[in-house]
PDB file of N, CA and C in Angstrom:
ATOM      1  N   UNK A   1      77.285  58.420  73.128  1.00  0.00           N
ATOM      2  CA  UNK A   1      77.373  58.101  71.724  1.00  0.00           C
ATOM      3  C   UNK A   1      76.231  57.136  71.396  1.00  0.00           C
ATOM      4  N   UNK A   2      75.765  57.780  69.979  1.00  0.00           N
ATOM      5  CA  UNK A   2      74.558  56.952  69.776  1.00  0.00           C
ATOM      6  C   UNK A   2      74.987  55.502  68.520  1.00  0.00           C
ATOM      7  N   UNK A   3      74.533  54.414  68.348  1.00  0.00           N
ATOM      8  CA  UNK A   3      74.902  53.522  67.541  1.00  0.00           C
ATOM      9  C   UNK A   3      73.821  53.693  66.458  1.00  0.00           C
ATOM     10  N   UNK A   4      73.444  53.887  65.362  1.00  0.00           N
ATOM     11  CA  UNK A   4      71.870  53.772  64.572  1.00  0.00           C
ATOM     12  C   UNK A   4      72.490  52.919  63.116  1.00  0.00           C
ATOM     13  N   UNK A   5      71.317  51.888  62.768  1.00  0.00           N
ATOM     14  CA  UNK A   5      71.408  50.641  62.064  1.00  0.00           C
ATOM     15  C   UNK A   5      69.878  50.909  61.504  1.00  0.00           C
ATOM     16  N   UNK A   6      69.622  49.972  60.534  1.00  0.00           N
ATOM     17  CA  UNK A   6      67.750  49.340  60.362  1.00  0.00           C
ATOM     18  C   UNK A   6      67.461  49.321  61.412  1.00  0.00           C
ATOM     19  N   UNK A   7      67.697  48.510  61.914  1.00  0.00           N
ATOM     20  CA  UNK A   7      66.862  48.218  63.377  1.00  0.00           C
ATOM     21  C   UNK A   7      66.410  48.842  64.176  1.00  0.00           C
ATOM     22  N   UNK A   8      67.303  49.878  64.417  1.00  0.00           N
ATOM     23  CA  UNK A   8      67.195  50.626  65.249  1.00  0.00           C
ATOM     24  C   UNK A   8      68.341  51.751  65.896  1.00  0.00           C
ATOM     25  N   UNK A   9      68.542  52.040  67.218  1.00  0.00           N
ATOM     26  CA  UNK A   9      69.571  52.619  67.970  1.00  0.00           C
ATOM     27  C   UNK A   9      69.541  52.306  69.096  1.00  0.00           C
ATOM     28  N   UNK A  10      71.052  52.263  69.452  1.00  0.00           N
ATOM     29  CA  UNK A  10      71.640  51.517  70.786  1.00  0.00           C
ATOM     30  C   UNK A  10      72.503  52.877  71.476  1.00  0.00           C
ATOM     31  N   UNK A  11      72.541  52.925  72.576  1.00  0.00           N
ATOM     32  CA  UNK A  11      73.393  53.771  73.348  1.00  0.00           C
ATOM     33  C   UNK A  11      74.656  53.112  73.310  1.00  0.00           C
ATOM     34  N   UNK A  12      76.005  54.135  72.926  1.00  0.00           N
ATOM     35  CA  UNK A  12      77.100  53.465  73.205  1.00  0.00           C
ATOM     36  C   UNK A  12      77.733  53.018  74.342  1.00  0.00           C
ATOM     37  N   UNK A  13      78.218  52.187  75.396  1.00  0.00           N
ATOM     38  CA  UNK A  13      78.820  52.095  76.720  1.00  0.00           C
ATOM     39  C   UNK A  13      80.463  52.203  76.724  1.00  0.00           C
ATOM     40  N   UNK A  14      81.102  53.221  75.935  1.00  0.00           N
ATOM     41  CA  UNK A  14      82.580  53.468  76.102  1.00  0.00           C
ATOM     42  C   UNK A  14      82.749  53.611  76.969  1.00  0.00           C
ATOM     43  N   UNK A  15      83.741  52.942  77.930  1.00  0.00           N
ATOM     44  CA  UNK A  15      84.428  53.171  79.229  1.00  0.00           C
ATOM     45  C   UNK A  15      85.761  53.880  79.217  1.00  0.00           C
ATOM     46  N   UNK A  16      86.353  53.471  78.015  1.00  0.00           N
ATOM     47  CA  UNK A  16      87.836  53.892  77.577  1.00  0.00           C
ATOM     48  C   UNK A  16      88.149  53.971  76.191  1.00  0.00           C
ATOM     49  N   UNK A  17      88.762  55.199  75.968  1.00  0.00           N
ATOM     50  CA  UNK A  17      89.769  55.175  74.070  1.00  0.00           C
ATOM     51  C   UNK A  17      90.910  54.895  74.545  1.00  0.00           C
ATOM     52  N   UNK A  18      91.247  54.460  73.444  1.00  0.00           N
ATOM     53  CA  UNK A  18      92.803  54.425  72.903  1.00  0.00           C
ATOM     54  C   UNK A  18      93.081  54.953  71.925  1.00  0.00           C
ATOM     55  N   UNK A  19      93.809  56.028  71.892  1.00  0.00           N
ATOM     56  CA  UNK A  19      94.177  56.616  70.151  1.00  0.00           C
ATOM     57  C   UNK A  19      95.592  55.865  69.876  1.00  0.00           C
ATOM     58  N   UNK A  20      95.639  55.876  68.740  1.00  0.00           N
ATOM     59  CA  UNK A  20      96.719  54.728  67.809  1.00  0.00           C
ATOM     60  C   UNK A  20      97.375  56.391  68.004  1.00  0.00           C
ATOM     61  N   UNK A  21      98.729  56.309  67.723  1.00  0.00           N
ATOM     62  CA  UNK A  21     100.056  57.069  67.674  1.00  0.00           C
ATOM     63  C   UNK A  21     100.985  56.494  66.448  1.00  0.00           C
ATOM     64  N   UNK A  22     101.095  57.596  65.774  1.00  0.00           N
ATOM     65  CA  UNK A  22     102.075  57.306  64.503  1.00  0.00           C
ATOM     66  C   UNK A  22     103.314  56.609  64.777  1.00  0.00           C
ATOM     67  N   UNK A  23     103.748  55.524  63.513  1.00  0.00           N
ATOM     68  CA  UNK A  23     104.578  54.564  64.526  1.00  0.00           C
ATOM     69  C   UNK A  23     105.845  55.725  64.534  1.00  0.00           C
ATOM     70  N   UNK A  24     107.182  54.801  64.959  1.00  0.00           N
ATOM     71  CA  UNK A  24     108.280  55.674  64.737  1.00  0.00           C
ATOM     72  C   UNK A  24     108.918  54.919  63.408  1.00  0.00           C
ATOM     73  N   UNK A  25     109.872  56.117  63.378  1.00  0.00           N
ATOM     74  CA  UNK A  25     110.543  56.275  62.467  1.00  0.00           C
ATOM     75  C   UNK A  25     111.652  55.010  61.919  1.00  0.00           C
ATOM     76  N   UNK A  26     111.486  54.535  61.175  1.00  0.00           N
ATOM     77  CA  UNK A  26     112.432  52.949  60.538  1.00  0.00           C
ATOM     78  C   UNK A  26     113.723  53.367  61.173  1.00  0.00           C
ATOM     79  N   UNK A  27     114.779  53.015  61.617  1.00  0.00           N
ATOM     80  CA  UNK A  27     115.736  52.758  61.824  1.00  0.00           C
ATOM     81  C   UNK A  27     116.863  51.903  60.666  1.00  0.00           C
ATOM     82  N   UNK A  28     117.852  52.514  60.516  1.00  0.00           N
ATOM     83  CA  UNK A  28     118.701  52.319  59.338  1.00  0.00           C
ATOM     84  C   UNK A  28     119.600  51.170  59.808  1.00  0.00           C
ATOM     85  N   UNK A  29     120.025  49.769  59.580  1.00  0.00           N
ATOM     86  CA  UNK A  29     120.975  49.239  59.879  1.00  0.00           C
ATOM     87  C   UNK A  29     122.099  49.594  59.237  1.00  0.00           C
ATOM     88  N   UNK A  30     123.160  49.366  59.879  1.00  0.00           N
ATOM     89  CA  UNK A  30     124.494  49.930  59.503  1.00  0.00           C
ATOM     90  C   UNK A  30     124.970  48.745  58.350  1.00  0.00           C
ATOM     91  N   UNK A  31     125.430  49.475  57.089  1.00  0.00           N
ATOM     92  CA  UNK A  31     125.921  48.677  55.956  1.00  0.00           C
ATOM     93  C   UNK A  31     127.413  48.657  55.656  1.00  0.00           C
ATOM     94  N   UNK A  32     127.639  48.147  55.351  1.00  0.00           N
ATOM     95  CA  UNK A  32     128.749  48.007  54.698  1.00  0.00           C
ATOM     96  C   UNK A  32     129.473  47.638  53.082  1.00  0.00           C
ATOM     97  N   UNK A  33     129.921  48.099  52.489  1.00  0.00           N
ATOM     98  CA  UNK A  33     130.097  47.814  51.111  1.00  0.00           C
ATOM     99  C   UNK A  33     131.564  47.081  50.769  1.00  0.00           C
ATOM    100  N   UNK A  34     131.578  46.700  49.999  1.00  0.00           N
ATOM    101  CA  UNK A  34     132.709  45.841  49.489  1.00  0.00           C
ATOM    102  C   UNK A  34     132.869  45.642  48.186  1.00  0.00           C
ATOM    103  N   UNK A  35     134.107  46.388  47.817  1.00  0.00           N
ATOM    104  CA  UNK A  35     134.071  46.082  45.982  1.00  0.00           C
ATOM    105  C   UNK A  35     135.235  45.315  46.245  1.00  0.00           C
ATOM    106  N   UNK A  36     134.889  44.125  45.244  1.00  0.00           N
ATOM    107  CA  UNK A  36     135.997  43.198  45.197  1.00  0.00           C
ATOM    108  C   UNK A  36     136.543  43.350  43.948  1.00  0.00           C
ATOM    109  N   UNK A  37     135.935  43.328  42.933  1.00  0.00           N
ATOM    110  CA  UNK A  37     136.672  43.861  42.062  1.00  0.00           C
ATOM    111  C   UNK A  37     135.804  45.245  41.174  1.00  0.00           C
ATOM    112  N   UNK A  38     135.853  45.301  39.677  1.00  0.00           N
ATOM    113  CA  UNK A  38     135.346  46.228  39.118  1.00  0.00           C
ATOM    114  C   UNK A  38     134.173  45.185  38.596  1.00  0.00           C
ATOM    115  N   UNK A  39     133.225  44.166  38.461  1.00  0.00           N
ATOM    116  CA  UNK A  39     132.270  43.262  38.596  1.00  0.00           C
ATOM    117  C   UNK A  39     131.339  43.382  39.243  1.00  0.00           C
ATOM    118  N   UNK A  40     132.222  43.428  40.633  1.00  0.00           N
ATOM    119  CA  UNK A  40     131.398  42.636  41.563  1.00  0.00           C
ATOM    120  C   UNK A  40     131.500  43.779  43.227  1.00  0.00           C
ATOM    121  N   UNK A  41     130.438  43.556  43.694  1.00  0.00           N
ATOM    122  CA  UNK A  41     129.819  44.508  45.014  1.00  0.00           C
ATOM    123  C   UNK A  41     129.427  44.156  46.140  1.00  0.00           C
ATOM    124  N   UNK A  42     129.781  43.981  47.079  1.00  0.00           N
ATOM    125  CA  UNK A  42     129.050  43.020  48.278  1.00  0.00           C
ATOM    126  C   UNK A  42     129.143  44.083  49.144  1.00  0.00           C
ATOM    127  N   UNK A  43     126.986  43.790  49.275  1.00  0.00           N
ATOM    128  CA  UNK A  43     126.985  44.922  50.526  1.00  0.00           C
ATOM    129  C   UNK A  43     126.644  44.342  51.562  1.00  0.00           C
ATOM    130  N   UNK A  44     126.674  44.517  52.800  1.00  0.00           N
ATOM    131  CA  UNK A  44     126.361  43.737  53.884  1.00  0.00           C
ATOM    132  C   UNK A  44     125.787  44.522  55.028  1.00  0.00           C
ATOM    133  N   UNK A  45     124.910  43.858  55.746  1.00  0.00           N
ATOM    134  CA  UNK A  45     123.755  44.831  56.908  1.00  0.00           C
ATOM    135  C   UNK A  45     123.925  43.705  58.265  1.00  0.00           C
ATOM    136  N   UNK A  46     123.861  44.790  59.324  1.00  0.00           N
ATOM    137  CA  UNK A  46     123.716  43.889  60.528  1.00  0.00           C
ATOM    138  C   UNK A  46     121.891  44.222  60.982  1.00  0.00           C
ATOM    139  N   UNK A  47     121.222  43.030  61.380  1.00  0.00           N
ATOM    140  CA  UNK A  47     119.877  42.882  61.478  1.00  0.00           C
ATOM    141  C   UNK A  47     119.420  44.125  62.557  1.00  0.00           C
ATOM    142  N   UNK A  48     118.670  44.026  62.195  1.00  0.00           N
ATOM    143  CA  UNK A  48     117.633  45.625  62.983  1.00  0.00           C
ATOM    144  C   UNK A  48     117.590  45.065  64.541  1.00  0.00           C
ATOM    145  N   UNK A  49     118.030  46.148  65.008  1.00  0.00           N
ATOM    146  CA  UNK A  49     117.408  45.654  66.881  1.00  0.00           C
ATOM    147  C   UNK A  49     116.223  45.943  67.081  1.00  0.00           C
ATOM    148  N   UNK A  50     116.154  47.187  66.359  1.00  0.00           N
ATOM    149  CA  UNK A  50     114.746  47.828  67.010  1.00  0.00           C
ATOM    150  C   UNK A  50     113.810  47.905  65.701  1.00  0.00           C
ATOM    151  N   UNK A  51     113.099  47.153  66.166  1.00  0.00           N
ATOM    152  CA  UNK A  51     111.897  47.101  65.209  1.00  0.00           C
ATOM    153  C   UNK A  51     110.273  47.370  64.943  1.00  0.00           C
ATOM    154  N   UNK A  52     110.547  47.807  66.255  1.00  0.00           N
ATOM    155  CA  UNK A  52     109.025  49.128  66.917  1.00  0.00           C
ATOM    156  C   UNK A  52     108.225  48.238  67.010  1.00  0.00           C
ATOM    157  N   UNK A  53     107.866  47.234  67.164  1.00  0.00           N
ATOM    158  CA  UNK A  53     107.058  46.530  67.267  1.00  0.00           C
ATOM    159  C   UNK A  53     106.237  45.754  66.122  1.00  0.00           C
ATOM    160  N   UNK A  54     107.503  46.047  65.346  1.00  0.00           N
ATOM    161  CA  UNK A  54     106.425  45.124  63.669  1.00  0.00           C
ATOM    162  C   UNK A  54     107.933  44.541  63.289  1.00  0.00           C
ATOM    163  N   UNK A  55     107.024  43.349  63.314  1.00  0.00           N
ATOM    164  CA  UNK A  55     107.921  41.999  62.584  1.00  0.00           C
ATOM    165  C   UNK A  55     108.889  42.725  61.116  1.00  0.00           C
ATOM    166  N   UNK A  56     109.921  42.448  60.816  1.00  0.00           N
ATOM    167  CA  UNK A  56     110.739  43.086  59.770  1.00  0.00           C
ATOM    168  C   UNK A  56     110.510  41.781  58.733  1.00  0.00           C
ATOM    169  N   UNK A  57     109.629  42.230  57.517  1.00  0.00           N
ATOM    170  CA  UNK A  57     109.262  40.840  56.949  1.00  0.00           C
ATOM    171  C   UNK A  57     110.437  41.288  55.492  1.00  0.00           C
ATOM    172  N   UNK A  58     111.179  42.112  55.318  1.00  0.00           N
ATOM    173  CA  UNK A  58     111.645  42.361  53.994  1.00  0.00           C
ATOM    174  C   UNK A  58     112.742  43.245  54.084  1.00  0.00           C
ATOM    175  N   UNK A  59     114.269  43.400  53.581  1.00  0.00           N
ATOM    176  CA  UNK A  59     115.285  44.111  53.108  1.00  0.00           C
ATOM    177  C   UNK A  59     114.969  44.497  52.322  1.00  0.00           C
ATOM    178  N   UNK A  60     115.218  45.779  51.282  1.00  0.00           N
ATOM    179  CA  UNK A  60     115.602  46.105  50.049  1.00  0.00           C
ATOM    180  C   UNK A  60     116.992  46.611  49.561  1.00  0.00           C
ATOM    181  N   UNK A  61     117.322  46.502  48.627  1.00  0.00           N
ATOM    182  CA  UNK A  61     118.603  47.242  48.192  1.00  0.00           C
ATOM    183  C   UNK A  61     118.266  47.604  46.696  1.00  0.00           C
ATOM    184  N   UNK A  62     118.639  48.901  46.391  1.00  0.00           N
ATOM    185  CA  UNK A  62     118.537  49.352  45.382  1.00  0.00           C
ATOM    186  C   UNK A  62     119.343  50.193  44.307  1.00  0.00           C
ATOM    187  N   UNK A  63     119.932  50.335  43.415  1.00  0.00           N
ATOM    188  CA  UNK A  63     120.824  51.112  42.825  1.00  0.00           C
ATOM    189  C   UNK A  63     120.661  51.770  41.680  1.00  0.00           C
ATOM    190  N   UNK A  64     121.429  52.732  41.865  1.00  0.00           N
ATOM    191  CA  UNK A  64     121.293  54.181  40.578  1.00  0.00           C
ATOM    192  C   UNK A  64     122.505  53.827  39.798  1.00  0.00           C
ATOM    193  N   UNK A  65     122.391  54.236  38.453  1.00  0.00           N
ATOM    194  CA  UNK A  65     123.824  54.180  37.351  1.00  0.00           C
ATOM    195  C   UNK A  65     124.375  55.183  37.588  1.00  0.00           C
ATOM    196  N   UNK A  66     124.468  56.250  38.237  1.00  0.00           N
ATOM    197  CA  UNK A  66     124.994  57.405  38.481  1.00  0.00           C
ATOM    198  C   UNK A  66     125.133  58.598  37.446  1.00  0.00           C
ATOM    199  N   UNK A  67     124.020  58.114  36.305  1.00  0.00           N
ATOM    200  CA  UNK A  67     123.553  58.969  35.531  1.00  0.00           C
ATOM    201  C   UNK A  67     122.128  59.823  35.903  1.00  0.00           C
ATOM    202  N   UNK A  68     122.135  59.788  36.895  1.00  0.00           N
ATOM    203  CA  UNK A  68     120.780  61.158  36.951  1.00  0.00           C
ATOM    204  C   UNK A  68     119.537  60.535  36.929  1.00  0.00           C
ATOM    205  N   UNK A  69     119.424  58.996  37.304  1.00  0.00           N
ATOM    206  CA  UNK A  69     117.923  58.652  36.850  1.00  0.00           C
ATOM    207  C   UNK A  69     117.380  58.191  38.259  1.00  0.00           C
ATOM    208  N   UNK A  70     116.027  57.170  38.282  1.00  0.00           N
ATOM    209  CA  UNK A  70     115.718  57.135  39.328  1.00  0.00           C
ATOM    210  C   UNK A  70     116.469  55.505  40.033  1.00  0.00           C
ATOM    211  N   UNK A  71     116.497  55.446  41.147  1.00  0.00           N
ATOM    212  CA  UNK A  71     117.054  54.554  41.774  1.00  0.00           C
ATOM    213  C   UNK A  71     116.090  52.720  41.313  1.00  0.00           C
ATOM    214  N   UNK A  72     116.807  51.893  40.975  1.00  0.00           N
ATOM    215  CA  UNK A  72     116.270  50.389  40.598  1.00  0.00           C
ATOM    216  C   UNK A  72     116.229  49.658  41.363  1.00  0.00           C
ATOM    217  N   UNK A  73     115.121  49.069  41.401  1.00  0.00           N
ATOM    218  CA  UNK A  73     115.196  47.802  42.695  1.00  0.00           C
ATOM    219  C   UNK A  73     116.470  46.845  42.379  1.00  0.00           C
ATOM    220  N   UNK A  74     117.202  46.360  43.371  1.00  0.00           N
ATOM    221  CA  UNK A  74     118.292  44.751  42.968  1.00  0.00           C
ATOM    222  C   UNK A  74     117.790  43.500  43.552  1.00  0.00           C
ATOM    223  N   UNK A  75     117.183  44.115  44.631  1.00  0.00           N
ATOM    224  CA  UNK A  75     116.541  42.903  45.612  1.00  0.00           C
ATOM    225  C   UNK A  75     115.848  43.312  46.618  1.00  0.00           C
ATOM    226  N   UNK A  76     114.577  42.047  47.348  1.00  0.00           N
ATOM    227  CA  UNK A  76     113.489  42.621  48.124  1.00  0.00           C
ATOM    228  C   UNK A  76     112.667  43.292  47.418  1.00  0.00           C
ATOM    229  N   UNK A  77     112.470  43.518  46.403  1.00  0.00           N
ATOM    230  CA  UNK A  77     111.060  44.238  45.918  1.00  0.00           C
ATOM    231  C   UNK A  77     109.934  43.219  44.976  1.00  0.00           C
ATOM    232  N   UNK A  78     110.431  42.330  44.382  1.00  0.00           N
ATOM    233  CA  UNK A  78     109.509  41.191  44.017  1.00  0.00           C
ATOM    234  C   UNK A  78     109.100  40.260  45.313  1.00  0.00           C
ATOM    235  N   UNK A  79     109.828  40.267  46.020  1.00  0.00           N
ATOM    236  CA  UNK A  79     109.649  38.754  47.286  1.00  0.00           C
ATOM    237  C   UNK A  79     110.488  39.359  48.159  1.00  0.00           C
ATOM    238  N   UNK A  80     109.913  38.439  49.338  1.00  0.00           N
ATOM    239  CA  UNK A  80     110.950  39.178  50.666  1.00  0.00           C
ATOM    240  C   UNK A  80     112.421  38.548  50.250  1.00  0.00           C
ATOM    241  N   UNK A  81     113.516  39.222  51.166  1.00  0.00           N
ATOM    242  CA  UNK A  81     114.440  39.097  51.121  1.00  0.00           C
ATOM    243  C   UNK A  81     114.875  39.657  52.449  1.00  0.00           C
ATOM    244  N   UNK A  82     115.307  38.546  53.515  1.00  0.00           N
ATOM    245  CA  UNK A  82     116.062  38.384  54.690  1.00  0.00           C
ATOM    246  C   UNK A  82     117.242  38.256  54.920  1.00  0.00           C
ATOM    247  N   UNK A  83     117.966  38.047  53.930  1.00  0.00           N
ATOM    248  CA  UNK A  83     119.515  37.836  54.078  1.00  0.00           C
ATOM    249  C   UNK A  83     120.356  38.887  54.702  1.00  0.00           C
ATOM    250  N   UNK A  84     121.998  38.270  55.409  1.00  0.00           N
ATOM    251  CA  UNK A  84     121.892  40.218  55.846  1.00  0.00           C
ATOM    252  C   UNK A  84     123.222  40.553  54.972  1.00  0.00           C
ATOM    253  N   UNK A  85     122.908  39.471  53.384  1.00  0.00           N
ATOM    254  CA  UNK A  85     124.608  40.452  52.462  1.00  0.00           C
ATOM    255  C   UNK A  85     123.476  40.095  51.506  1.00  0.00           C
ATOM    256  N   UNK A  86     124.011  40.879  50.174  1.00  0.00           N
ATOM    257  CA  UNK A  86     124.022  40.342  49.125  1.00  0.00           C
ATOM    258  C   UNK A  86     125.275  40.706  47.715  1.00  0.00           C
ATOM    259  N   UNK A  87     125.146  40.263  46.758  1.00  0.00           N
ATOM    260  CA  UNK A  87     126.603  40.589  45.992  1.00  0.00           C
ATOM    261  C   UNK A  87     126.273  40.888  45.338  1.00  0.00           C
ATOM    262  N   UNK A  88     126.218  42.118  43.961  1.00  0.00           N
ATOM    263  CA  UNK A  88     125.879  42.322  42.973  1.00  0.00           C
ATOM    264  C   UNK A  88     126.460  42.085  41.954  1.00  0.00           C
ATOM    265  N   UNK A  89     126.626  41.412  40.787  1.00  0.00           N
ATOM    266  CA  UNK A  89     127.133  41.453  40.018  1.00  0.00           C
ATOM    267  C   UNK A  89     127.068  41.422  38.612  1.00  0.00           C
ATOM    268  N   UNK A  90     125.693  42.113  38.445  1.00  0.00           N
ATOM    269  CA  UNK A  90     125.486  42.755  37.002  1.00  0.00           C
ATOM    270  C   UNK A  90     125.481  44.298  37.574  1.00  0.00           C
ATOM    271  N   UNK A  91     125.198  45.082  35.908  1.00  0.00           N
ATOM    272  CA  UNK A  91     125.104  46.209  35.868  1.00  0.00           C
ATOM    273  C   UNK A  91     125.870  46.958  36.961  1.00  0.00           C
ATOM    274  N   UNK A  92     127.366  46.923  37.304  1.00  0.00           N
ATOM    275  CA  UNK A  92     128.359  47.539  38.054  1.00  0.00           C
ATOM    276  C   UNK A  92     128.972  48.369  37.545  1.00  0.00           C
ATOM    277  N   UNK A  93     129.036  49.509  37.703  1.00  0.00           N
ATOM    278  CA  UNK A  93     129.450  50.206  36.497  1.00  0.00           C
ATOM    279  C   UNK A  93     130.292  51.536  37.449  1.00  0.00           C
ATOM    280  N   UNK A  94     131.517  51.987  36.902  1.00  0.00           N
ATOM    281  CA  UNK A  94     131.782  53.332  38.228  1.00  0.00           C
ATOM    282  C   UNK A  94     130.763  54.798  38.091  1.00  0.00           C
ATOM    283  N   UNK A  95     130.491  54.925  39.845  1.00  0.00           N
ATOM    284  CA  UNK A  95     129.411  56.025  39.675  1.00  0.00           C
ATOM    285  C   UNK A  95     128.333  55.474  39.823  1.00  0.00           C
ATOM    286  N   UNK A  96     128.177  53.861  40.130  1.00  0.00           N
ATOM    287  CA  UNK A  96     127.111  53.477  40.870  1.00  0.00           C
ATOM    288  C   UNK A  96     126.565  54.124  42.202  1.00  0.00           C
ATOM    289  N   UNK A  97     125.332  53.780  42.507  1.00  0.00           N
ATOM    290  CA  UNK A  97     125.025  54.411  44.046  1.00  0.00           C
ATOM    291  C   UNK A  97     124.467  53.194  44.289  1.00  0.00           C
ATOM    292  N   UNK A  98     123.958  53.147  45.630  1.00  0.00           N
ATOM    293  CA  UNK A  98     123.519  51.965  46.541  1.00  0.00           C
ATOM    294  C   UNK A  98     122.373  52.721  47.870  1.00  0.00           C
ATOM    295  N   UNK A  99     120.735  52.150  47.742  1.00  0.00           N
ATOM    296  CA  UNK A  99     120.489  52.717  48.751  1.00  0.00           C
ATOM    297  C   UNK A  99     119.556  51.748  48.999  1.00  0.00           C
ATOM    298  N   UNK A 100     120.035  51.597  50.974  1.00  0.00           N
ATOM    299  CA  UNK A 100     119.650  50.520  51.247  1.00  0.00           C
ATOM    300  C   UNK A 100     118.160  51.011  52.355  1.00  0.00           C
TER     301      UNK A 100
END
């Protein structure tokens, strides 16, 4: 392999590649939901074991009105969010969805 710049050209001295490999696939922590009443929603996650080798810097949780539209951020999408519950308690409505 040749190197070429202004200057000139350099012979390359590769001894070894490494090809990068697509990472794997996210892993889902197991959730749990909780309606306490018709208000209020508490969903709760146990922390990731496996994390392929990249730091887990952010949760999201997100929810649909169960009218046909697209899914809304609730939390984790402005700023991280590490917690492993959170409670919802606006916009609860029956026929909500939840995807975490």
């Amino acid at each position: 392999m040749v190197s070429i710049n202004v200057i000139g050209s350099a012979e390359s001295v590769i001894n070894a590649q490494l090809l990068a490999q697509a990472p794997a696939a996210p892993t889902v922590a197991p959730v749990q939901v909780t309606v306490s009443s018709t208000s209020m929603i508490k969903v709760s996650w146990t922390a990731v074991v496996d994390d392929g080798f990249s730091e887990i810097t952010s949760y999201s949780l997100e929810m649909d009105d169960g009218q046909g539209g697209d899914f809304k951020p609730v939390v984790g999408h402005l700023s991280d969010f590490l917690g492993l519950s959170y409670t919802i308690t606006s916009n609860v409505t029956k026929g909500t969805l939840y995807r975490f």
